[in-house]
PDB file of N, CA and C in Angstrom:
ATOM      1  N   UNK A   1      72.236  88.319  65.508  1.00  0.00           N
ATOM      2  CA  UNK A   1      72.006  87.386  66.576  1.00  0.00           C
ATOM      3  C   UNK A   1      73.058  87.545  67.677  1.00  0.00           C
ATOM      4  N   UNK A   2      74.272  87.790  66.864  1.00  0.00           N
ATOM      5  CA  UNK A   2      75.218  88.124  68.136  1.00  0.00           C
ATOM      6  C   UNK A   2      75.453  89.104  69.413  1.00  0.00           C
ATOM      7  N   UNK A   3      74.300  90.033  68.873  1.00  0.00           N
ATOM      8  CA  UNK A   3      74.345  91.098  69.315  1.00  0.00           C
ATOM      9  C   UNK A   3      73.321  91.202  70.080  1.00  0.00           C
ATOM     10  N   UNK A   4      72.060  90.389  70.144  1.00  0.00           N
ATOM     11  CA  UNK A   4      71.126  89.935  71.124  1.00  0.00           C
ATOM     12  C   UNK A   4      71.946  89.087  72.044  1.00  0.00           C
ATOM     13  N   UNK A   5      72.487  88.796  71.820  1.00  0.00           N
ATOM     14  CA  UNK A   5      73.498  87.826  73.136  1.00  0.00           C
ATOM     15  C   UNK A   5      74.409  89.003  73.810  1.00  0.00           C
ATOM     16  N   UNK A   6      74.908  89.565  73.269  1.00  0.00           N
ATOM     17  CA  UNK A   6      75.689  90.522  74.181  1.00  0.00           C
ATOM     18  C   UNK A   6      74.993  91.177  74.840  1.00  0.00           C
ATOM     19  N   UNK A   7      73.945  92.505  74.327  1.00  0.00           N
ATOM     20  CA  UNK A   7      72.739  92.671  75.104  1.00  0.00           C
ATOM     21  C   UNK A   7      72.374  92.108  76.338  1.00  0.00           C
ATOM     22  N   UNK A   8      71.799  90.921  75.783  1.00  0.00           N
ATOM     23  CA  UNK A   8      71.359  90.110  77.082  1.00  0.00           C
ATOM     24  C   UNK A   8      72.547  89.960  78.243  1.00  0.00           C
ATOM     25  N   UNK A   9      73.660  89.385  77.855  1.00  0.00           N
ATOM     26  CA  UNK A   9      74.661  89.837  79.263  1.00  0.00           C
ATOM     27  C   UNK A   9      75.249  90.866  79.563  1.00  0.00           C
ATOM     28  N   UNK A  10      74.851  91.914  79.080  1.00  0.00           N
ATOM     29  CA  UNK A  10      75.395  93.058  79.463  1.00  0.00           C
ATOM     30  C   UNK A  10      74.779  94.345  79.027  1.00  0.00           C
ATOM     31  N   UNK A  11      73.411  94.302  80.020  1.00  0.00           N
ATOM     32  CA  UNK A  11      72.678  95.764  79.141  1.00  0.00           C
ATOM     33  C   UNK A  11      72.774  97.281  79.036  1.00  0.00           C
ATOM     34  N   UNK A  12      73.271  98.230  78.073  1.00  0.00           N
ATOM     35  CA  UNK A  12      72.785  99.479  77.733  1.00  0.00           C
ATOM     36  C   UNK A  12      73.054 100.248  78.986  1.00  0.00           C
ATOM     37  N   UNK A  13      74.239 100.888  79.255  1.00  0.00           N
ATOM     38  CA  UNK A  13      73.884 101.690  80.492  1.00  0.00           C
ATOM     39  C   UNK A  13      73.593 103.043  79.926  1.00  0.00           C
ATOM     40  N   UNK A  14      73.104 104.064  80.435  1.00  0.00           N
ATOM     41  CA  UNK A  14      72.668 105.108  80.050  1.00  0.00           C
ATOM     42  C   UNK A  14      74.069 106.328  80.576  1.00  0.00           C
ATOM     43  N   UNK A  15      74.509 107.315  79.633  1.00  0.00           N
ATOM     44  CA  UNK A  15      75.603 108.096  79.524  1.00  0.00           C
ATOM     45  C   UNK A  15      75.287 109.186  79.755  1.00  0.00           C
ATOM     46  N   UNK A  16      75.873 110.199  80.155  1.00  0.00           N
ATOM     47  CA  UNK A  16      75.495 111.623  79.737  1.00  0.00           C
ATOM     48  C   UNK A  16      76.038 112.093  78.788  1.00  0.00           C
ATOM     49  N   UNK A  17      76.061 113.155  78.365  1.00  0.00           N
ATOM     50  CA  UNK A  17      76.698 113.839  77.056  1.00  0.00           C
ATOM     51  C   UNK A  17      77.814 113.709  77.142  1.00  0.00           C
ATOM     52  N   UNK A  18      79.322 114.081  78.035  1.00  0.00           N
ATOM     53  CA  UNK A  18      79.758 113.589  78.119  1.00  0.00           C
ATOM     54  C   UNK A  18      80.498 112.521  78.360  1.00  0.00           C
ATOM     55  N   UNK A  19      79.980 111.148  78.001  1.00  0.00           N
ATOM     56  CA  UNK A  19      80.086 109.941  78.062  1.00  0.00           C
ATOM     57  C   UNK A  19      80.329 109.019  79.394  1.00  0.00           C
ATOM     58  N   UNK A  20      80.234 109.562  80.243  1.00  0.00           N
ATOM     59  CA  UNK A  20      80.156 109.277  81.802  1.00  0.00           C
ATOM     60  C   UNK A  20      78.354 108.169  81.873  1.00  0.00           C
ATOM     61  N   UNK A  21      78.482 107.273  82.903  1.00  0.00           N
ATOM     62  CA  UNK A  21      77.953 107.093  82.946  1.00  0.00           C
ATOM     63  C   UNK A  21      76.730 107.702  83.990  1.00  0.00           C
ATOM     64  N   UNK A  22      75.366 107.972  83.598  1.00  0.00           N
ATOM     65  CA  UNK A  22      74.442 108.795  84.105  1.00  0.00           C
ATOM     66  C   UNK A  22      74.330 108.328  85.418  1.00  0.00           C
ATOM     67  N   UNK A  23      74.517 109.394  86.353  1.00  0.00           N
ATOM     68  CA  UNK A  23      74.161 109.615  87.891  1.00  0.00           C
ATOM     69  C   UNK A  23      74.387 111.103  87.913  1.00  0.00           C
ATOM     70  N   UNK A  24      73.197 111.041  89.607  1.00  0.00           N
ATOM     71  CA  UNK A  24      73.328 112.886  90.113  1.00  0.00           C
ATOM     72  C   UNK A  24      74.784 113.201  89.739  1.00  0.00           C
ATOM     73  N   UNK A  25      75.725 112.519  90.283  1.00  0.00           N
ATOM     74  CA  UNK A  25      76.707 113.419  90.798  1.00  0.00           C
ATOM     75  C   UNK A  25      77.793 113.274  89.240  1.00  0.00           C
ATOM     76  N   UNK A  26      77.358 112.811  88.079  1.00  0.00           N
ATOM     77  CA  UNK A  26      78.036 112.837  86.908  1.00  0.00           C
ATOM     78  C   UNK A  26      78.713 113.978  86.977  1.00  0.00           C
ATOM     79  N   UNK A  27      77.389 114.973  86.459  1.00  0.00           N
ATOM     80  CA  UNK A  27      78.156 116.340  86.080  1.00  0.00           C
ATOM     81  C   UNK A  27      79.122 117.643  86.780  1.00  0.00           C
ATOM     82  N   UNK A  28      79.162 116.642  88.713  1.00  0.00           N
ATOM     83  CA  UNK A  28      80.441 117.367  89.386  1.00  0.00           C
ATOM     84  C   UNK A  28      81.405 116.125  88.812  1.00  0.00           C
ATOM     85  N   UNK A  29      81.433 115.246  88.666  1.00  0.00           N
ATOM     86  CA  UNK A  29      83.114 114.268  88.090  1.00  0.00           C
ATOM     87  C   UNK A  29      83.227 114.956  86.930  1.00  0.00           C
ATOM     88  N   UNK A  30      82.592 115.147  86.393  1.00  0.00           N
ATOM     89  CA  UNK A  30      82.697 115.461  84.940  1.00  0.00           C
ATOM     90  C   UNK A  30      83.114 117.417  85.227  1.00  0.00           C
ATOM     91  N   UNK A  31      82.869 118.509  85.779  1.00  0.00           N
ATOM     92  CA  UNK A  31      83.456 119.239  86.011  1.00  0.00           C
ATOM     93  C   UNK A  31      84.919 119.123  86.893  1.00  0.00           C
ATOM     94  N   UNK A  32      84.938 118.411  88.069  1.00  0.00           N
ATOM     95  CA  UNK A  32      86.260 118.037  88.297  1.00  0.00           C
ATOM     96  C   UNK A  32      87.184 117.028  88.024  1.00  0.00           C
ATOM     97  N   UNK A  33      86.540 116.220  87.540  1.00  0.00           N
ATOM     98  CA  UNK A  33      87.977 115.447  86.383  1.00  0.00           C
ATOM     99  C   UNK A  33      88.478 115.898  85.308  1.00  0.00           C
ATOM    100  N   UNK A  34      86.922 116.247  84.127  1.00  0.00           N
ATOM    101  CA  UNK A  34      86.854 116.975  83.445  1.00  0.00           C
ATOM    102  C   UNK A  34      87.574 118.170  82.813  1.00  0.00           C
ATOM    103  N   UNK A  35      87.942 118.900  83.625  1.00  0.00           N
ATOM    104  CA  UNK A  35      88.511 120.477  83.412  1.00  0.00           C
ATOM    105  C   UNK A  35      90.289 119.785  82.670  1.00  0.00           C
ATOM    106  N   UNK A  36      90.790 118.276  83.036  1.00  0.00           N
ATOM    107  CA  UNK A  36      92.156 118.165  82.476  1.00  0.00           C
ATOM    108  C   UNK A  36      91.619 116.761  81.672  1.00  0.00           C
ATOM    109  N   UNK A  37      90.991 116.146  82.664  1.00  0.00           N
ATOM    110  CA  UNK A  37      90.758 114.606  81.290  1.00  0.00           C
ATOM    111  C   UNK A  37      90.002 114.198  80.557  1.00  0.00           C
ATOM    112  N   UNK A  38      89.938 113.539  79.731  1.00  0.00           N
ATOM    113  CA  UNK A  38      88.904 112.993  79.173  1.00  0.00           C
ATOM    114  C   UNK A  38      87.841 112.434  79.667  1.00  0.00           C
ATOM    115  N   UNK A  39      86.706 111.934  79.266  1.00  0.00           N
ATOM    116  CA  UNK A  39      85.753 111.275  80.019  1.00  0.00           C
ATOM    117  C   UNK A  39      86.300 109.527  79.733  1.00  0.00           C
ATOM    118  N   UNK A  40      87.041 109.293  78.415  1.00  0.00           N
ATOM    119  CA  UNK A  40      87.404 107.742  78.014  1.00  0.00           C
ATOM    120  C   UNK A  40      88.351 107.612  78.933  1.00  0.00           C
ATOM    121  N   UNK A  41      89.163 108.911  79.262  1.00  0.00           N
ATOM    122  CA  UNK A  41      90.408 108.208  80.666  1.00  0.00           C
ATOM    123  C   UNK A  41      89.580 107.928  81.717  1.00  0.00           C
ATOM    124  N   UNK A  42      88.706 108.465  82.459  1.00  0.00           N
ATOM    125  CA  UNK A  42      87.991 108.187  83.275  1.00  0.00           C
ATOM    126  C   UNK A  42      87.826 106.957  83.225  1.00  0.00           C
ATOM    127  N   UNK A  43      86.560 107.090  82.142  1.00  0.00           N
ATOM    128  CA  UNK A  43      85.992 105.433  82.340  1.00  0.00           C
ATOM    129  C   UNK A  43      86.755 104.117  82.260  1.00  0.00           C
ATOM    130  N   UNK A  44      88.011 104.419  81.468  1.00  0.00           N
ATOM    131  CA  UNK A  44      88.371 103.193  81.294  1.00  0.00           C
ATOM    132  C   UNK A  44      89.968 102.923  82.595  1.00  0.00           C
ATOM    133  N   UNK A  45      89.661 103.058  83.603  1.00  0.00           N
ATOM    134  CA  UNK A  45      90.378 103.215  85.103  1.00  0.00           C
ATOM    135  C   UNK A  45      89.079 102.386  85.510  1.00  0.00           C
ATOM    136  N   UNK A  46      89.552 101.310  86.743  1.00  0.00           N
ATOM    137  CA  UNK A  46      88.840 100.589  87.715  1.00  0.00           C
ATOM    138  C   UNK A  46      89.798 100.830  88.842  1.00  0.00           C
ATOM    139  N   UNK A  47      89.219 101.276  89.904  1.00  0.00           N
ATOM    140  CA  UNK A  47      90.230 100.898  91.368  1.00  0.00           C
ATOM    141  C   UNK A  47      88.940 100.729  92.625  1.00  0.00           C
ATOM    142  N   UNK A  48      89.413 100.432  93.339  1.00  0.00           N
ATOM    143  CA  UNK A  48      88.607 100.615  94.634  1.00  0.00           C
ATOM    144  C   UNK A  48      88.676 101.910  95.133  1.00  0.00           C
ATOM    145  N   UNK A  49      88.060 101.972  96.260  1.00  0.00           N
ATOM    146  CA  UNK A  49      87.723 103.754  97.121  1.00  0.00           C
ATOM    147  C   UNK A  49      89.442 104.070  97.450  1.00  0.00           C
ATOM    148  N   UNK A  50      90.301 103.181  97.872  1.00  0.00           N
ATOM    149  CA  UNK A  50      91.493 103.801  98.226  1.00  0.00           C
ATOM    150  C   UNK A  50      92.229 104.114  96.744  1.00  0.00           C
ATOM    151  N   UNK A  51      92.379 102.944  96.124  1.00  0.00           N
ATOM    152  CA  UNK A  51      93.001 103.626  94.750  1.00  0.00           C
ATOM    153  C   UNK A  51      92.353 105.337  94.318  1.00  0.00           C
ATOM    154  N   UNK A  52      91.435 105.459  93.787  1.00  0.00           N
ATOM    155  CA  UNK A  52      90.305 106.658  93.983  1.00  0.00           C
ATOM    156  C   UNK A  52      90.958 107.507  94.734  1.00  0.00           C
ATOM    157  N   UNK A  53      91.143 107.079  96.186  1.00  0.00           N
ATOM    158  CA  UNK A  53      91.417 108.723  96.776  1.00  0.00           C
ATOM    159  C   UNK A  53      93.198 108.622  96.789  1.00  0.00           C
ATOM    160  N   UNK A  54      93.509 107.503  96.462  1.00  0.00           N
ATOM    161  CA  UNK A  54      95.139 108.066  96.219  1.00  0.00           C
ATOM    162  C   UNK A  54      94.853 108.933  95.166  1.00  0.00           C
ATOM    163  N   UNK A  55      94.368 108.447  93.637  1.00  0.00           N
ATOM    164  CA  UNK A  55      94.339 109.187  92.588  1.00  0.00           C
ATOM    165  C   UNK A  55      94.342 110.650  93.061  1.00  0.00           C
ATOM    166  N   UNK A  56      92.771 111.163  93.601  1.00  0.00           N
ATOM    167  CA  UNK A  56      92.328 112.378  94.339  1.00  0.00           C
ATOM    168  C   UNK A  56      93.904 112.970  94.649  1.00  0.00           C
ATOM    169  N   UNK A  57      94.248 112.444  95.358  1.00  0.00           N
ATOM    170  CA  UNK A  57      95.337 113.063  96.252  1.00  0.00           C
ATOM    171  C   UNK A  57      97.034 113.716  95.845  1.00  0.00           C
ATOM    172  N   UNK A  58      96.622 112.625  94.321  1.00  0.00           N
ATOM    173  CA  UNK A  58      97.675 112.798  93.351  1.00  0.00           C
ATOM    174  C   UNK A  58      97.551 113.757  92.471  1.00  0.00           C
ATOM    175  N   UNK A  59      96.512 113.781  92.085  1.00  0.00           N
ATOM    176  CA  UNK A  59      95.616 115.080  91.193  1.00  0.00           C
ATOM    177  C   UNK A  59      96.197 116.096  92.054  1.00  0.00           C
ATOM    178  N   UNK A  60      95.549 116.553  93.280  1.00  0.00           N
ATOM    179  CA  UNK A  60      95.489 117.546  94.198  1.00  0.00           C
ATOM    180  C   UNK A  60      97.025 118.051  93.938  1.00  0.00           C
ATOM    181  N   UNK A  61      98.182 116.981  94.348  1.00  0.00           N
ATOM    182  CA  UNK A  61      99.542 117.288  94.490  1.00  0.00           C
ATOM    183  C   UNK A  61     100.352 117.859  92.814  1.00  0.00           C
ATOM    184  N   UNK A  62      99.211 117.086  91.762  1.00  0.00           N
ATOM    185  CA  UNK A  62      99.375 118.204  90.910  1.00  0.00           C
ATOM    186  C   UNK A  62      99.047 119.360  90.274  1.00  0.00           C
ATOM    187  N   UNK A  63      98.099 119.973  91.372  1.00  0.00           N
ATOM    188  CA  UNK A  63      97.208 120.879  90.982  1.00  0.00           C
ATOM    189  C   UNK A  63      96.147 121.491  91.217  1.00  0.00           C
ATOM    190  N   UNK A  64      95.508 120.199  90.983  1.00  0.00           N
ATOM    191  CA  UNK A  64      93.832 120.576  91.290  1.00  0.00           C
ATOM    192  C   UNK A  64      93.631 121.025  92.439  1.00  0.00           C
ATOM    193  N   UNK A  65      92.528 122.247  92.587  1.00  0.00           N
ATOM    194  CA  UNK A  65      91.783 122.427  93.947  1.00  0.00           C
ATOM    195  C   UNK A  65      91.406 121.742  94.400  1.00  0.00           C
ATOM    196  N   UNK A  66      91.963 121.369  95.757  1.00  0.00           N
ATOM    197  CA  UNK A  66      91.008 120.495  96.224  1.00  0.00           C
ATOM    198  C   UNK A  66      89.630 120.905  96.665  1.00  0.00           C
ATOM    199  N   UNK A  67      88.767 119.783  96.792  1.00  0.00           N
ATOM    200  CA  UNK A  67      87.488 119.483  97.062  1.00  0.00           C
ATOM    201  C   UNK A  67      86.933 119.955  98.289  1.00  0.00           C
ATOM    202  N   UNK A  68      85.685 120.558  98.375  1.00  0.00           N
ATOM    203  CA  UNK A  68      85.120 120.149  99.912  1.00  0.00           C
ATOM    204  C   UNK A  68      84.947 119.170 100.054  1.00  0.00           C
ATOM    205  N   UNK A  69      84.868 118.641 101.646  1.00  0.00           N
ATOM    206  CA  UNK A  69      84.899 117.088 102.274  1.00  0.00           C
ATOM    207  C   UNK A  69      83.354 116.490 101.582  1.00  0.00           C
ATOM    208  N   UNK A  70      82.519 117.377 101.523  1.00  0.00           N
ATOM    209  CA  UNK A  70      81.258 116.700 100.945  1.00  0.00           C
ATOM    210  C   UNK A  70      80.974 116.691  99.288  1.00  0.00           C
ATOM    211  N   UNK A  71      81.894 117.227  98.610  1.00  0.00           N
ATOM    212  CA  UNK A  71      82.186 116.547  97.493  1.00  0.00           C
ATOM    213  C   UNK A  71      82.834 115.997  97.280  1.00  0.00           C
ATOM    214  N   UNK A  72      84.440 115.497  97.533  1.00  0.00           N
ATOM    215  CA  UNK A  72      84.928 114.755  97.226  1.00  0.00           C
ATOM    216  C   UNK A  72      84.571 113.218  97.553  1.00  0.00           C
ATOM    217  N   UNK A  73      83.368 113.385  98.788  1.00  0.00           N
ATOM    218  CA  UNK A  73      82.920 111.891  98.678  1.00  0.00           C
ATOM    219  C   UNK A  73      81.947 111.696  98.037  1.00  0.00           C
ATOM    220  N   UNK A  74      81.206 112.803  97.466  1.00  0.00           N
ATOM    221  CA  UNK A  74      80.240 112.820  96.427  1.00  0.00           C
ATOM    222  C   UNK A  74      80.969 111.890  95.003  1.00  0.00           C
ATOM    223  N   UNK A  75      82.043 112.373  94.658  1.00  0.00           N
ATOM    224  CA  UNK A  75      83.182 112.508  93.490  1.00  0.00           C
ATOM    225  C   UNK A  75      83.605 110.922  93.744  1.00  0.00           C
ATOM    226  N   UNK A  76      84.608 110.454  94.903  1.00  0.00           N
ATOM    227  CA  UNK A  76      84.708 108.870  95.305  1.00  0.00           C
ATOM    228  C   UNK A  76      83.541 107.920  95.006  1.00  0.00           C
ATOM    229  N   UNK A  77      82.447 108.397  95.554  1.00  0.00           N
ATOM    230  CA  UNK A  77      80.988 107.291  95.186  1.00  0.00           C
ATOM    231  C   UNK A  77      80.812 107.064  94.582  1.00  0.00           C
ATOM    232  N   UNK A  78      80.495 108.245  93.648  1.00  0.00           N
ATOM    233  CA  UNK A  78      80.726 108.087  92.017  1.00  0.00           C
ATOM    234  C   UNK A  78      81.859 106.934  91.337  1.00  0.00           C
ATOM    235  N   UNK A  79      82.714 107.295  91.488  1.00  0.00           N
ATOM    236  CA  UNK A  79      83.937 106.195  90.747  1.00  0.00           C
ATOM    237  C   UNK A  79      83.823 105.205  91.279  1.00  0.00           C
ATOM    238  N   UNK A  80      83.499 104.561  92.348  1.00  0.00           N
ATOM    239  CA  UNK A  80      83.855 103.708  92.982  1.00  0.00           C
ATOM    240  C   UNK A  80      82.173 102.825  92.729  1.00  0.00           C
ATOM    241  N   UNK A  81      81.052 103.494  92.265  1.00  0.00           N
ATOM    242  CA  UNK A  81      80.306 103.022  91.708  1.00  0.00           C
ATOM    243  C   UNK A  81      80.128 102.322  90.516  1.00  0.00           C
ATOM    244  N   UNK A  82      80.768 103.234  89.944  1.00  0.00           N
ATOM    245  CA  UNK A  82      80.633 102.952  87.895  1.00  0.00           C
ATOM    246  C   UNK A  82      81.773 102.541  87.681  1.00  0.00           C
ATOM    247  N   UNK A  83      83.387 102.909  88.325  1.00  0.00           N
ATOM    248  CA  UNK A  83      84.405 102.581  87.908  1.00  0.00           C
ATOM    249  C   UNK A  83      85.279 101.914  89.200  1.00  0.00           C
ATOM    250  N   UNK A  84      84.551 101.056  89.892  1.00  0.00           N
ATOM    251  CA  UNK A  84      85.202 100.469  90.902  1.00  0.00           C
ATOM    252  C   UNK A  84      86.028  99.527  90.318  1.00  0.00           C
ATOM    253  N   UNK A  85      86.671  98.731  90.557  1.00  0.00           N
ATOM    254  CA  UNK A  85      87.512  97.464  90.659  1.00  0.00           C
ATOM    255  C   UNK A  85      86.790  96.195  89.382  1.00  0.00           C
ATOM    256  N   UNK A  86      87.565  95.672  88.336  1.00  0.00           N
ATOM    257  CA  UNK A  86      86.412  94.797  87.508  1.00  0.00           C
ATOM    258  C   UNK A  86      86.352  93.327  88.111  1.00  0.00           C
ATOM    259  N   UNK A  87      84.979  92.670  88.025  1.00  0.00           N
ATOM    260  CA  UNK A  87      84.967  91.573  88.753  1.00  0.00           C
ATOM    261  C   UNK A  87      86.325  90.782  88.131  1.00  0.00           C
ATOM    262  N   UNK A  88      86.342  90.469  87.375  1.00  0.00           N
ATOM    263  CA  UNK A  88      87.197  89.328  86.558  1.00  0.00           C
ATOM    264  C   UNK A  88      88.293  90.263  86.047  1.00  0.00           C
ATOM    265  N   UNK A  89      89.618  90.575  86.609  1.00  0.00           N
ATOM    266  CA  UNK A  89      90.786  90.953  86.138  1.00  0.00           C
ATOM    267  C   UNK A  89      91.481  90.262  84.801  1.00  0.00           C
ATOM    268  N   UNK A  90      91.451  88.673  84.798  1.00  0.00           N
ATOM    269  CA  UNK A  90      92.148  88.291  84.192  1.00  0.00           C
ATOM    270  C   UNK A  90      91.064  86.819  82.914  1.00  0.00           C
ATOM    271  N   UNK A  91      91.322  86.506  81.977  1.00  0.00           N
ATOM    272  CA  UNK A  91      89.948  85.542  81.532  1.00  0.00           C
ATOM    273  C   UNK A  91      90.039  84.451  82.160  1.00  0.00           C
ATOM    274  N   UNK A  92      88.932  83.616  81.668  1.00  0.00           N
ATOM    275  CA  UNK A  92      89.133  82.737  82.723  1.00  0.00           C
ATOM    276  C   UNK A  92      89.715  81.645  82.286  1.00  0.00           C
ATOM    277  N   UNK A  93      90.584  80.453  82.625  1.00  0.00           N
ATOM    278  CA  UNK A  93      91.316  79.371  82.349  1.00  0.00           C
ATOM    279  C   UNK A  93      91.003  78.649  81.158  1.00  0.00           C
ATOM    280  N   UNK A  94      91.234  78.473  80.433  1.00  0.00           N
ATOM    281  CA  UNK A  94      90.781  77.448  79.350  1.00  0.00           C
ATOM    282  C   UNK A  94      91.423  76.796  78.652  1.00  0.00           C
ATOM    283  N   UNK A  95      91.711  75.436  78.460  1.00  0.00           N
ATOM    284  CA  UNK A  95      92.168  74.725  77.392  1.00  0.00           C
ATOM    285  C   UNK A  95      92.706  75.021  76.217  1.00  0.00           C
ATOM    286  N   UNK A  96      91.613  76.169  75.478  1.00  0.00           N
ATOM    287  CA  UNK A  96      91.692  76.849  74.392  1.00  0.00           C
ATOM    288  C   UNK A  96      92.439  78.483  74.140  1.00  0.00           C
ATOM    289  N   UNK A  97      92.507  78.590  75.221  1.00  0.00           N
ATOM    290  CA  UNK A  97      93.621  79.991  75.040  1.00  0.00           C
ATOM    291  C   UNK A  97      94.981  79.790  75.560  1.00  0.00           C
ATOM    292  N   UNK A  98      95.271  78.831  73.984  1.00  0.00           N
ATOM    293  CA  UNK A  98      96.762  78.445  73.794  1.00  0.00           C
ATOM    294  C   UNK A  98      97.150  79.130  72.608  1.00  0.00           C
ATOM    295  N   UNK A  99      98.477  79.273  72.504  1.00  0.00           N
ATOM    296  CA  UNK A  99      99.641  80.036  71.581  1.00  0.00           C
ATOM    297  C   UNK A  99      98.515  79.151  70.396  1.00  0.00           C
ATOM    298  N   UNK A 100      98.811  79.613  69.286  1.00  0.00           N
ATOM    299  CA  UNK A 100      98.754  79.375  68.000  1.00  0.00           C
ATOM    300  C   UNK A 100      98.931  77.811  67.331  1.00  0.00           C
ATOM    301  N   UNK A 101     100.013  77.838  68.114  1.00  0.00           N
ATOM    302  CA  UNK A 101     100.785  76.382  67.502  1.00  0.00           C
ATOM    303  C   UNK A 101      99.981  75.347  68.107  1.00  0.00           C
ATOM    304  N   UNK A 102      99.290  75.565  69.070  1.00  0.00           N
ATOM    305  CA  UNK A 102      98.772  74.362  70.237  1.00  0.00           C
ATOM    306  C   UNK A 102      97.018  74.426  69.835  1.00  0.00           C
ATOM    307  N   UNK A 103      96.831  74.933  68.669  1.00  0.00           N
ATOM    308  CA  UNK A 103      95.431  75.338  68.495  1.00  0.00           C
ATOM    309  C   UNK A 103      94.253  74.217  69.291  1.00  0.00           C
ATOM    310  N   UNK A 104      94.434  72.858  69.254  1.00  0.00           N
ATOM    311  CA  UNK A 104      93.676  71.927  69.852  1.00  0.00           C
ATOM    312  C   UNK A 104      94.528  71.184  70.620  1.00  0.00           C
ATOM    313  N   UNK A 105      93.986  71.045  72.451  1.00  0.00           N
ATOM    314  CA  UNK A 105      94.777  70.761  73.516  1.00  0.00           C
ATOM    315  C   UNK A 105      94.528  69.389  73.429  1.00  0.00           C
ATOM    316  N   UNK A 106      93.775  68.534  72.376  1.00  0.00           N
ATOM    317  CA  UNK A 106      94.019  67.374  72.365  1.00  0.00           C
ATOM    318  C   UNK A 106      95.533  67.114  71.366  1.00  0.00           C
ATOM    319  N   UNK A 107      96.018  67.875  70.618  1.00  0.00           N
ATOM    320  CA  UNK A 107      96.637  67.218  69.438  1.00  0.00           C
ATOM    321  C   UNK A 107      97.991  67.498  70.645  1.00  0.00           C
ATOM    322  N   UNK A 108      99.271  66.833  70.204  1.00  0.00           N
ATOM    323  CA  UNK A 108     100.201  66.924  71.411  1.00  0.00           C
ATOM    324  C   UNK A 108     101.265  67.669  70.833  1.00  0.00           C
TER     325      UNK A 108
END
């Protein structure tokens, strides 16, 4: 049952083989990120388009070829699609996410 509830708020995105999530331009991120990282480092990074092209730029300064201008915004869209920025950074406020000792915010 629990697992029909998660489902329901949050459905099934579809991956490619290498665990990226499926779009055209997967399998150029996945050749140019790819060739040094993982696909789990990938995915699990959120930034906006500037974080993204600092990254880009940091990569580049260690190495990587850079991009033509029409892929690397191919490559940005991409991230900034699937791995942009997460709505909710932090949880949200509650009564109940107290230390241990404070288990119920009625008891004092």
């Amino acid at each position: 049952m629990a697992a029909a509830w998660m489902w329901a708020e949050e459905p099934p995105r579809a991956v490619t083989p290498w665990g990226l999530p499926a779009d055209p331009a997967a399998s150029l991120v996945a050749t140019t990120c790819g060739s040094c990282h993982s696909p789990y480092l990938i995915t699990h990074h959120h930034r906006d388009r500037s974080g993204w092209e600092k990254t880009l730029v940091k990569m580049q300064a260690n190495g990587m070829t850079p991009l033509p201008e029409s892929f690397q915004e191919q490559v940005l869209d991409y991230l900034v699609r699937h791995q942009g920025p997460l709505e909710r950074q932090h949880p949200v406020d509650s009564p109940w996410a107290q230390p241990a000792f404070h288990a119920n915010p009625l008891w004092p």
